[in-house]
PDB file of N, CA and C in Angstrom:
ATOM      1  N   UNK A   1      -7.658   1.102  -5.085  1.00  0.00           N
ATOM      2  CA  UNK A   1      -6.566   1.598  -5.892  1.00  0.00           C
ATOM      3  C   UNK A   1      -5.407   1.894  -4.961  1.00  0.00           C
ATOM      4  N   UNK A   2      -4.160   1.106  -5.189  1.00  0.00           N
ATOM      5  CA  UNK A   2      -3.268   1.701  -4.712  1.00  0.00           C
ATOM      6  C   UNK A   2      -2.557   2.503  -5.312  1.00  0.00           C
ATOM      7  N   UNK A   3      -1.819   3.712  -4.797  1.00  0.00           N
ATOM      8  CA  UNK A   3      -1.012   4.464  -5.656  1.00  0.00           C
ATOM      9  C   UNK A   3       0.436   5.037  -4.570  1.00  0.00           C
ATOM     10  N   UNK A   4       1.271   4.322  -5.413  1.00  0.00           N
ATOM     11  CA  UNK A   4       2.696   4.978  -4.345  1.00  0.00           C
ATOM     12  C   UNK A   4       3.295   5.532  -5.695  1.00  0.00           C
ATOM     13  N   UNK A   5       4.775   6.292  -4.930  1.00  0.00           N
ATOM     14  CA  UNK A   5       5.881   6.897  -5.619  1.00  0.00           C
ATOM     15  C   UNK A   5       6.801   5.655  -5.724  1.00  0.00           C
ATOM     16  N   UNK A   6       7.202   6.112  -7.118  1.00  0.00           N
ATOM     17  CA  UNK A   6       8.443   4.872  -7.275  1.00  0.00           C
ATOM     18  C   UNK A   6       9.618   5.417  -6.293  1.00  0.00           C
ATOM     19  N   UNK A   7      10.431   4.010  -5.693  1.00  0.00           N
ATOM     20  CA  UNK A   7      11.406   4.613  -5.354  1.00  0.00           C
ATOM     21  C   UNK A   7      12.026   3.320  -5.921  1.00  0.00           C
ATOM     22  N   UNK A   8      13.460   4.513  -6.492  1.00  0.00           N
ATOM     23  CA  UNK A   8      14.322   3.458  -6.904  1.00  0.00           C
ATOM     24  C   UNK A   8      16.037   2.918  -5.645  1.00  0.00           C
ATOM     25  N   UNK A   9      16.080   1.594  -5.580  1.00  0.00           N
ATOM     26  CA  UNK A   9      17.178   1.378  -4.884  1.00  0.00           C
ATOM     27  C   UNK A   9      18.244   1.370  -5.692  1.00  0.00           C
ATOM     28  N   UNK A  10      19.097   1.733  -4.508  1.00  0.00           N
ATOM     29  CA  UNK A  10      20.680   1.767  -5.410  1.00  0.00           C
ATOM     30  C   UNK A  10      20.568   0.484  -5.773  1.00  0.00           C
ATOM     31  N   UNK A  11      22.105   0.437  -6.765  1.00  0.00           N
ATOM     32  CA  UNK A  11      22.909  -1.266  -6.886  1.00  0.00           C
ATOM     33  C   UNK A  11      21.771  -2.019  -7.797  1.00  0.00           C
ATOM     34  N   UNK A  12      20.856  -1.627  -8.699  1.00  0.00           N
ATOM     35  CA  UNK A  12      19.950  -2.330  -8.937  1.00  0.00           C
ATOM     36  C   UNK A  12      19.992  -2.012 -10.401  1.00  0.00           C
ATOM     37  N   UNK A  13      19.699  -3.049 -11.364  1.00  0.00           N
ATOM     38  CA  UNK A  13      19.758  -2.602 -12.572  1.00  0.00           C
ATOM     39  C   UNK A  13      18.337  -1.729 -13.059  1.00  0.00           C
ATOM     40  N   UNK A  14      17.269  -1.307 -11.912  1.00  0.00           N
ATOM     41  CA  UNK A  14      16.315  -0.160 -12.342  1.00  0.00           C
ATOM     42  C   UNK A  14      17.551   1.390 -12.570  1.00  0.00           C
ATOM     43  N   UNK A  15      18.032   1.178 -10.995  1.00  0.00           N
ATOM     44  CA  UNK A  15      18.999   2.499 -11.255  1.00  0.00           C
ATOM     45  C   UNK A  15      19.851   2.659 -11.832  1.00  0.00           C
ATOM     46  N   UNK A  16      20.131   1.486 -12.466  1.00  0.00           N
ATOM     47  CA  UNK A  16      21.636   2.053 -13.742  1.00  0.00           C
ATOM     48  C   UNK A  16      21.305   2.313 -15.068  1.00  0.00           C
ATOM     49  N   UNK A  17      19.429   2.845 -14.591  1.00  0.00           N
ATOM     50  CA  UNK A  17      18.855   3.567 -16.036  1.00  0.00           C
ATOM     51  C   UNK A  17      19.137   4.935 -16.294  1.00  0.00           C
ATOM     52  N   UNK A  18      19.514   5.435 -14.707  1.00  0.00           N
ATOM     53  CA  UNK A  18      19.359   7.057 -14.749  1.00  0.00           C
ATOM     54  C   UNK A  18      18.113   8.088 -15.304  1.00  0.00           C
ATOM     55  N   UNK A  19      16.811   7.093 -14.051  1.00  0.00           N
ATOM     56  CA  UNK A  19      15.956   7.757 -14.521  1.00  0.00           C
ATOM     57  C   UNK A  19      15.882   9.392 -14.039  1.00  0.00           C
ATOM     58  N   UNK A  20      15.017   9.784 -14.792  1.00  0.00           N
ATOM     59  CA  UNK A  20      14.819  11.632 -14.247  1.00  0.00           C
ATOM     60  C   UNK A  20      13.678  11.632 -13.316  1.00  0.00           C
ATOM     61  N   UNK A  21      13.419  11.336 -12.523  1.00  0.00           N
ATOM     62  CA  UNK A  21      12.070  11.282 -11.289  1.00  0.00           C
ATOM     63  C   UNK A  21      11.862  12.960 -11.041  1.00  0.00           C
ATOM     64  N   UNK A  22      10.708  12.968 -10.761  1.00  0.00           N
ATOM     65  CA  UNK A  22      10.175  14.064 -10.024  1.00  0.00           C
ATOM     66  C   UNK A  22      11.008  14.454  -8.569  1.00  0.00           C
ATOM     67  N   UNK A  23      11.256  15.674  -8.290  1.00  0.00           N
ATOM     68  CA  UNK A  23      11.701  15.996  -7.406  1.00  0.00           C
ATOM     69  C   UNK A  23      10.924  15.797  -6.224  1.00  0.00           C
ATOM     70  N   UNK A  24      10.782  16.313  -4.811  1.00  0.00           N
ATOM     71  CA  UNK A  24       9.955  16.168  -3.666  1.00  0.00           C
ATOM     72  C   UNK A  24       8.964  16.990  -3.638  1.00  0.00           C
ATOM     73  N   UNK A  25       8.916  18.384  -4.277  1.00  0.00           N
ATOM     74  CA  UNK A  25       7.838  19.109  -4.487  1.00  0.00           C
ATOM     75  C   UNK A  25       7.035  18.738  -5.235  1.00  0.00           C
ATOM     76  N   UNK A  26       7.413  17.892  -6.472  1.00  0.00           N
ATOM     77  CA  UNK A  26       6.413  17.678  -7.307  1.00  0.00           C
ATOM     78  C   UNK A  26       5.485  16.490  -6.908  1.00  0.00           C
ATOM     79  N   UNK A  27       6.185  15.092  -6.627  1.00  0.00           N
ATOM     80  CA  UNK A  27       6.053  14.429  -5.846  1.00  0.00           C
ATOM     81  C   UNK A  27       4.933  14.865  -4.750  1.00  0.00           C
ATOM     82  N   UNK A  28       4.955  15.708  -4.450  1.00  0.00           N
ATOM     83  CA  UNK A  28       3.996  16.199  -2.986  1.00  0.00           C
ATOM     84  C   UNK A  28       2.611  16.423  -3.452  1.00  0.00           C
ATOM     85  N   UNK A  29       3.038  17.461  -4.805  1.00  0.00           N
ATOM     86  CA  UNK A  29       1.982  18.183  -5.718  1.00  0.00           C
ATOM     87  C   UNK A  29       1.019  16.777  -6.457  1.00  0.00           C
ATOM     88  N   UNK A  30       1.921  15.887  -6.922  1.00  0.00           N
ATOM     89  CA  UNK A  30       0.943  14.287  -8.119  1.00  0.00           C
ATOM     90  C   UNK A  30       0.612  13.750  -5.995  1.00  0.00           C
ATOM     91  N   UNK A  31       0.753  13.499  -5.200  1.00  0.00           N
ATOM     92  CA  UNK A  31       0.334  12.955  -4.661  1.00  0.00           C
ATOM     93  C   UNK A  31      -0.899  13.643  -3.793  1.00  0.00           C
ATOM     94  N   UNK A  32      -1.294  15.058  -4.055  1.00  0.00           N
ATOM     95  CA  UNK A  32      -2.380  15.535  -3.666  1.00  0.00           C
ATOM     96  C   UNK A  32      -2.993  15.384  -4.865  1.00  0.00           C
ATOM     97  N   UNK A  33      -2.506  15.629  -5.962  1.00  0.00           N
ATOM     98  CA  UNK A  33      -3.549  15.540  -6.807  1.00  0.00           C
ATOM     99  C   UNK A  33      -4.277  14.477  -7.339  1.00  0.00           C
ATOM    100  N   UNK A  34      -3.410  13.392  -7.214  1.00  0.00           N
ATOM    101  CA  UNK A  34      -4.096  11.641  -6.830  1.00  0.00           C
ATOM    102  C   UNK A  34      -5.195  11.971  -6.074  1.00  0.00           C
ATOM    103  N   UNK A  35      -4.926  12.369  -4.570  1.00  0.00           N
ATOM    104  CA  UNK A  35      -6.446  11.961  -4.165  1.00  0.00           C
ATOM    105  C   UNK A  35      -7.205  12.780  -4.454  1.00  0.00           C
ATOM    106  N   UNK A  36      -7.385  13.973  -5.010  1.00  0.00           N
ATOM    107  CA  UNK A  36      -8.563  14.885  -5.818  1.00  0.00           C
ATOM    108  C   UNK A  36      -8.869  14.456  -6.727  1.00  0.00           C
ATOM    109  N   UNK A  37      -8.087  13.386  -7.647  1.00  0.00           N
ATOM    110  CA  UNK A  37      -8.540  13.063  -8.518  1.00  0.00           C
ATOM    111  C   UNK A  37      -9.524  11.951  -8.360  1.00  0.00           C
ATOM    112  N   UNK A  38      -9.419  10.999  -7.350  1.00  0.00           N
ATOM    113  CA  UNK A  38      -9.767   9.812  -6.964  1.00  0.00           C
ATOM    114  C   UNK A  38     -11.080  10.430  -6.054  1.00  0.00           C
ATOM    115  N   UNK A  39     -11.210  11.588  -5.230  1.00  0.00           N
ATOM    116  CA  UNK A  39     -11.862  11.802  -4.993  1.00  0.00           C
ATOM    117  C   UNK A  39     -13.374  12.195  -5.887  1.00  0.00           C
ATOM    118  N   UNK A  40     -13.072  13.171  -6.764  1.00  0.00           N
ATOM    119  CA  UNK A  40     -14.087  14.012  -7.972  1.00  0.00           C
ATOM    120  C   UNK A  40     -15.075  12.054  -8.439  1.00  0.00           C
ATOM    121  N   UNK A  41     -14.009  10.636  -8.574  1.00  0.00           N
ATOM    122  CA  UNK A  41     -14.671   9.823  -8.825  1.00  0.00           C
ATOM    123  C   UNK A  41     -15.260   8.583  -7.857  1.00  0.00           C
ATOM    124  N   UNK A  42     -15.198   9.651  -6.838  1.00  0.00           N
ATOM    125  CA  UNK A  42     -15.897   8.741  -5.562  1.00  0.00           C
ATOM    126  C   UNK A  42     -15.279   7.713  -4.547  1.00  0.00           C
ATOM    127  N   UNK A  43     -13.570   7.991  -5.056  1.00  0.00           N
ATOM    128  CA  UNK A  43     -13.252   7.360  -4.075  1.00  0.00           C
ATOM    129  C   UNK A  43     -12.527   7.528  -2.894  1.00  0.00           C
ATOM    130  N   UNK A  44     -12.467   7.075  -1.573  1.00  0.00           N
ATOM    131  CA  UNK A  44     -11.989   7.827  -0.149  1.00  0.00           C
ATOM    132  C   UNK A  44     -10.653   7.431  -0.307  1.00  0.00           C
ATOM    133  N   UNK A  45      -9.823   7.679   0.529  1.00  0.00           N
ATOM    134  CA  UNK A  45      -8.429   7.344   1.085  1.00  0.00           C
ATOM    135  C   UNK A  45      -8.799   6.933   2.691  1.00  0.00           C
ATOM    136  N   UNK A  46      -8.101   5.751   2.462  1.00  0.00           N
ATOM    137  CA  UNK A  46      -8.459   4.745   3.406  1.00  0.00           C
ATOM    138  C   UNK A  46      -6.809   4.127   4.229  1.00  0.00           C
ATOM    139  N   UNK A  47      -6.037   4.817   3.922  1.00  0.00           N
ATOM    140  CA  UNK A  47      -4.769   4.416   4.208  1.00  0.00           C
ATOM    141  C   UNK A  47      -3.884   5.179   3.482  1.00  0.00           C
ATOM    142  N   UNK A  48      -2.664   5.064   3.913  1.00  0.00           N
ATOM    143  CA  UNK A  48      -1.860   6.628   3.248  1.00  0.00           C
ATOM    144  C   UNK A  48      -1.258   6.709   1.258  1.00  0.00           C
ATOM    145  N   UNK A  49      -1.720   5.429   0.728  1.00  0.00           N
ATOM    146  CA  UNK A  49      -1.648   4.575  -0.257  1.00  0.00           C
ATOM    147  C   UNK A  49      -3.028   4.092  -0.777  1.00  0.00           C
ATOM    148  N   UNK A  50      -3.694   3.919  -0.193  1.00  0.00           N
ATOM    149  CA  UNK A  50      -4.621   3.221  -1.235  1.00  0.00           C
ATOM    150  C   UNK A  50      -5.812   4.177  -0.972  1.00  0.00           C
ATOM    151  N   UNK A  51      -6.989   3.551  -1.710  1.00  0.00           N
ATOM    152  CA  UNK A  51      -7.997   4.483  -2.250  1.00  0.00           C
ATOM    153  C   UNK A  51      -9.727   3.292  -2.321  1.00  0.00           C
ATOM    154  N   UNK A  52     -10.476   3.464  -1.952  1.00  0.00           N
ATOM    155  CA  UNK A  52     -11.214   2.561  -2.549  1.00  0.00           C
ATOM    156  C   UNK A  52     -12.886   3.226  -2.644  1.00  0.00           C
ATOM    157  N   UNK A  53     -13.780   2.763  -3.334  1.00  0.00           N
ATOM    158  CA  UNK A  53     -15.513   3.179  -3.186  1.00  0.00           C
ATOM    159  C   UNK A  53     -15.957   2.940  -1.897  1.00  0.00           C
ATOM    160  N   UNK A  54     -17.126   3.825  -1.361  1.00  0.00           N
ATOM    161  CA  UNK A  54     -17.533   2.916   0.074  1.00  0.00           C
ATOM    162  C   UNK A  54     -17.713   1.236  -0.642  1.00  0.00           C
ATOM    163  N   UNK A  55     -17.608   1.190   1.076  1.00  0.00           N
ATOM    164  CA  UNK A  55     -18.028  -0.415   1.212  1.00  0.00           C
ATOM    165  C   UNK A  55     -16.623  -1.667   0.288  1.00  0.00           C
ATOM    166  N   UNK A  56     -15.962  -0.657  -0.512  1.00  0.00           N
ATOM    167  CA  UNK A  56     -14.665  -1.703  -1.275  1.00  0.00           C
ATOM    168  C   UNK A  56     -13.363  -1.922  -0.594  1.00  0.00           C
ATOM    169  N   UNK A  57     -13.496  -1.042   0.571  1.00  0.00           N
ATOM    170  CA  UNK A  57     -11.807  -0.738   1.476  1.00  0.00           C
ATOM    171  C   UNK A  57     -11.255  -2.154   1.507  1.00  0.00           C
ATOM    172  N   UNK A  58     -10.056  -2.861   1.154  1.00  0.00           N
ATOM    173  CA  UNK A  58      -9.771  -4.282   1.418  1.00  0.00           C
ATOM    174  C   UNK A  58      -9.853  -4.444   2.719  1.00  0.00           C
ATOM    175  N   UNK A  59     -10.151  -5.635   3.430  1.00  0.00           N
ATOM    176  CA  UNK A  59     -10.861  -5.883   4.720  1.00  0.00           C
ATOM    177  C   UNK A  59      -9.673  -6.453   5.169  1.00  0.00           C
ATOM    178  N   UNK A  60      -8.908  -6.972   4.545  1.00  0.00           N
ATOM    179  CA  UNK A  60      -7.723  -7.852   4.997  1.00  0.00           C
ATOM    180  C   UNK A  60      -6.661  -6.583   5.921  1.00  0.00           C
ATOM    181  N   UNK A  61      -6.409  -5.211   4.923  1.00  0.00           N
ATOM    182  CA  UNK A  61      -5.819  -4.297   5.251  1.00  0.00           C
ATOM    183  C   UNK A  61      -6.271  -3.458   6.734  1.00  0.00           C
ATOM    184  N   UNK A  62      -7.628  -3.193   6.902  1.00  0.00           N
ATOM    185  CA  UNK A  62      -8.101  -2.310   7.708  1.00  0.00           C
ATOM    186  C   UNK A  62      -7.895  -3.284   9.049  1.00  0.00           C
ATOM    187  N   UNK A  63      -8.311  -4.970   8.516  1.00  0.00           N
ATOM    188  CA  UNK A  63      -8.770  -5.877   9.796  1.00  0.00           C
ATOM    189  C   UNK A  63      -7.283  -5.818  10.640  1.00  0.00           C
ATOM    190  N   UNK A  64      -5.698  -5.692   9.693  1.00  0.00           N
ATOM    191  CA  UNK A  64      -4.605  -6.034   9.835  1.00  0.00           C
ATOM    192  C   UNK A  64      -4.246  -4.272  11.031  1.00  0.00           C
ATOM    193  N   UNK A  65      -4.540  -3.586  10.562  1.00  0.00           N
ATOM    194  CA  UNK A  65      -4.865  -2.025  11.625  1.00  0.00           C
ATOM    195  C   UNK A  65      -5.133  -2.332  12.860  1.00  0.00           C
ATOM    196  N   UNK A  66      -6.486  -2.805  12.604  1.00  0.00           N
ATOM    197  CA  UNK A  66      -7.162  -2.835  13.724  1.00  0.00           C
ATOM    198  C   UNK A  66      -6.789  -4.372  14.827  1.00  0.00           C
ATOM    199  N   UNK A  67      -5.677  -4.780  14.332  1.00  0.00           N
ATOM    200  CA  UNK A  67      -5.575  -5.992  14.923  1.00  0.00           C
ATOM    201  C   UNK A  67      -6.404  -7.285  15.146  1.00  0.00           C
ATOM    202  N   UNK A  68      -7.416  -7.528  13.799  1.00  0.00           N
ATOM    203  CA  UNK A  68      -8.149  -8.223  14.099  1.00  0.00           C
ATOM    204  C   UNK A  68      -7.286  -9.283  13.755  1.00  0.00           C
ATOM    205  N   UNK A  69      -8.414 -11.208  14.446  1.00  0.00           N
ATOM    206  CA  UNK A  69      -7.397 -11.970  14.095  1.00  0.00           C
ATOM    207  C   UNK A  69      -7.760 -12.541  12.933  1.00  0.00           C
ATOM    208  N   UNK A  70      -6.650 -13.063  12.605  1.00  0.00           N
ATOM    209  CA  UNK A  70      -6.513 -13.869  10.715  1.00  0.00           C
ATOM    210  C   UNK A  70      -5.756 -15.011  10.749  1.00  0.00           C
ATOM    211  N   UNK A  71      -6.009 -16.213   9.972  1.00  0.00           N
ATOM    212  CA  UNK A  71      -5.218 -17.223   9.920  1.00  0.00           C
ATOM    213  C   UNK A  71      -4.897 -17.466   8.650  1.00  0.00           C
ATOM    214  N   UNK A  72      -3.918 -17.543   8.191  1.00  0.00           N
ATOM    215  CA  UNK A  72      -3.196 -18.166   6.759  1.00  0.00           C
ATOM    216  C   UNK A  72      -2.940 -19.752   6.711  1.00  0.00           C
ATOM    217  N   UNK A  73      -2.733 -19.700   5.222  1.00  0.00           N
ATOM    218  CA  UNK A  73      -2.627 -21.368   5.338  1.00  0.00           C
ATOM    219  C   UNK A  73      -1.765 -21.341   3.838  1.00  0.00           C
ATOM    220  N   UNK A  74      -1.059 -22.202   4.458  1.00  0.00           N
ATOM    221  CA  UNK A  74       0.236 -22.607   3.406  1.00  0.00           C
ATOM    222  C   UNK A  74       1.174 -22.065   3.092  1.00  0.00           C
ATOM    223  N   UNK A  75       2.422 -22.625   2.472  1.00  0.00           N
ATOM    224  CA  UNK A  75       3.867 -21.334   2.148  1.00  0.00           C
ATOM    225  C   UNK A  75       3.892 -20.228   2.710  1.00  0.00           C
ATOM    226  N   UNK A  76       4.632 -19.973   3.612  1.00  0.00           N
ATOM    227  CA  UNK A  76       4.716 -18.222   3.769  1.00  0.00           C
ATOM    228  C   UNK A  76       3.751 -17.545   4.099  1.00  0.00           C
ATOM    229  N   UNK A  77       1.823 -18.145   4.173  1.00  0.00           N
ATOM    230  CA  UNK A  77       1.469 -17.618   4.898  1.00  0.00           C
ATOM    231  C   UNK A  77       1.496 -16.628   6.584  1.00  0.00           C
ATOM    232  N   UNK A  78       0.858 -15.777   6.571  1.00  0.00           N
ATOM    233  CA  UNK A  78       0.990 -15.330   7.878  1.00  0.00           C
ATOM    234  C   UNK A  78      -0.279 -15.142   8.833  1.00  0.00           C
ATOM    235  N   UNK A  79      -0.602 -15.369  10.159  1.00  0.00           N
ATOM    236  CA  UNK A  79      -1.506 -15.951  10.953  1.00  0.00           C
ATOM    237  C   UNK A  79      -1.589 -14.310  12.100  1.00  0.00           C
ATOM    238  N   UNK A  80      -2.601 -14.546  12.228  1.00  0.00           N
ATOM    239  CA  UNK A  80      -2.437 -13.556  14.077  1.00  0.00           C
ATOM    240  C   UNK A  80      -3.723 -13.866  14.340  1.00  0.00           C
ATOM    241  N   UNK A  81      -2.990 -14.482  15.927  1.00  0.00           N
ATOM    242  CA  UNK A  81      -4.765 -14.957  16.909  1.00  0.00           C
ATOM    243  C   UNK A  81      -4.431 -14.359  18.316  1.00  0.00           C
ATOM    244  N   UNK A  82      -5.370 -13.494  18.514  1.00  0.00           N
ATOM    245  CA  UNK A  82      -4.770 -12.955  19.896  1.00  0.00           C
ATOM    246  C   UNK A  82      -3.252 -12.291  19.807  1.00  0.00           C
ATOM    247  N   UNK A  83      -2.781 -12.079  20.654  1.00  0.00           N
ATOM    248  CA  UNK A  83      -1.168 -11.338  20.769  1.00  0.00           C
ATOM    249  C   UNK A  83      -0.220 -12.156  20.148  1.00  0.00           C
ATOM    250  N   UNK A  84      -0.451 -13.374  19.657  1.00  0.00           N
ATOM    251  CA  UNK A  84       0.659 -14.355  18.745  1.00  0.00           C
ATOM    252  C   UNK A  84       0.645 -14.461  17.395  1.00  0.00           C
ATOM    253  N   UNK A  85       1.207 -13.830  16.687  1.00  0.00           N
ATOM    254  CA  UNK A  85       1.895 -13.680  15.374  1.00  0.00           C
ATOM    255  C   UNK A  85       2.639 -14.720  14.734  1.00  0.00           C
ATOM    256  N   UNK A  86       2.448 -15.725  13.731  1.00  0.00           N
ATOM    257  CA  UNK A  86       3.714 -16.520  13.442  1.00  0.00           C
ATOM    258  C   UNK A  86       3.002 -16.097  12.056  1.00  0.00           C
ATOM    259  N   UNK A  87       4.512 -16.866  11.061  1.00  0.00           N
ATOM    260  CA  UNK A  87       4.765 -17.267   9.749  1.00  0.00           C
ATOM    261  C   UNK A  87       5.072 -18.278   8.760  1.00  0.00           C
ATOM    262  N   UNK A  88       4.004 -19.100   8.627  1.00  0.00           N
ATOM    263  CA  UNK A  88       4.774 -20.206   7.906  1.00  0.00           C
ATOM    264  C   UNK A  88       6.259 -20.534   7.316  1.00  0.00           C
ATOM    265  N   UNK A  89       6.881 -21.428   7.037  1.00  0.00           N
ATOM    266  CA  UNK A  89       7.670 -21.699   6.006  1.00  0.00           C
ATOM    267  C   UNK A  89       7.777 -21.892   4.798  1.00  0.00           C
ATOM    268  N   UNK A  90       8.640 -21.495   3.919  1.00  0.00           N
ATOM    269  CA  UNK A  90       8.109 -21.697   2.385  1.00  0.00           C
ATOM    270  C   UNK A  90       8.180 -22.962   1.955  1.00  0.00           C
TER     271      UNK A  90
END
């Protein structure tokens, strides 16, 4: 489960809704209470955003931490083998 705060950018027709968002306290308050809630149903926080059961953590995410290597393939994929990083083209 991932769970972030919306943020809205200027210049964008989200913000020329004039939404009413939660302030930063409250904000602070739904984002502890996310993970108590996620917790009571068994699941850890595994990153400052997401949430998962043992054994479900996405592997792609943790492997990408830990610098393991990965190869992509096709459009816009992205690769890392050893200290070299590239990015396909679209």
């Amino acid at each position: 489960i991932s769970a972030y705060s919306l943020i809205v950018e200027p210049v964008t027709p989200f913000a020329e809704q004039k939404l009413d968002l939660p302030d930063e306290d409250t904000e602070r308050e739904m984002y502890a209470r996310t993970a108590e809630i996620l917790a009571e149903y068994g699941f850890f926080q595994y990153e400052i955003s997401n949430y998962a059961k043992p054994g479900f953590a996405c592997r792609h995410n943790i492997g990408y931490w830990k610098r393991t290597d990965y190869l992509g393939f096709g459009p816009s994929a992205a690769s890392l083998f050893g200290n070299r990083r590239w990015t396909n083209t679209a």
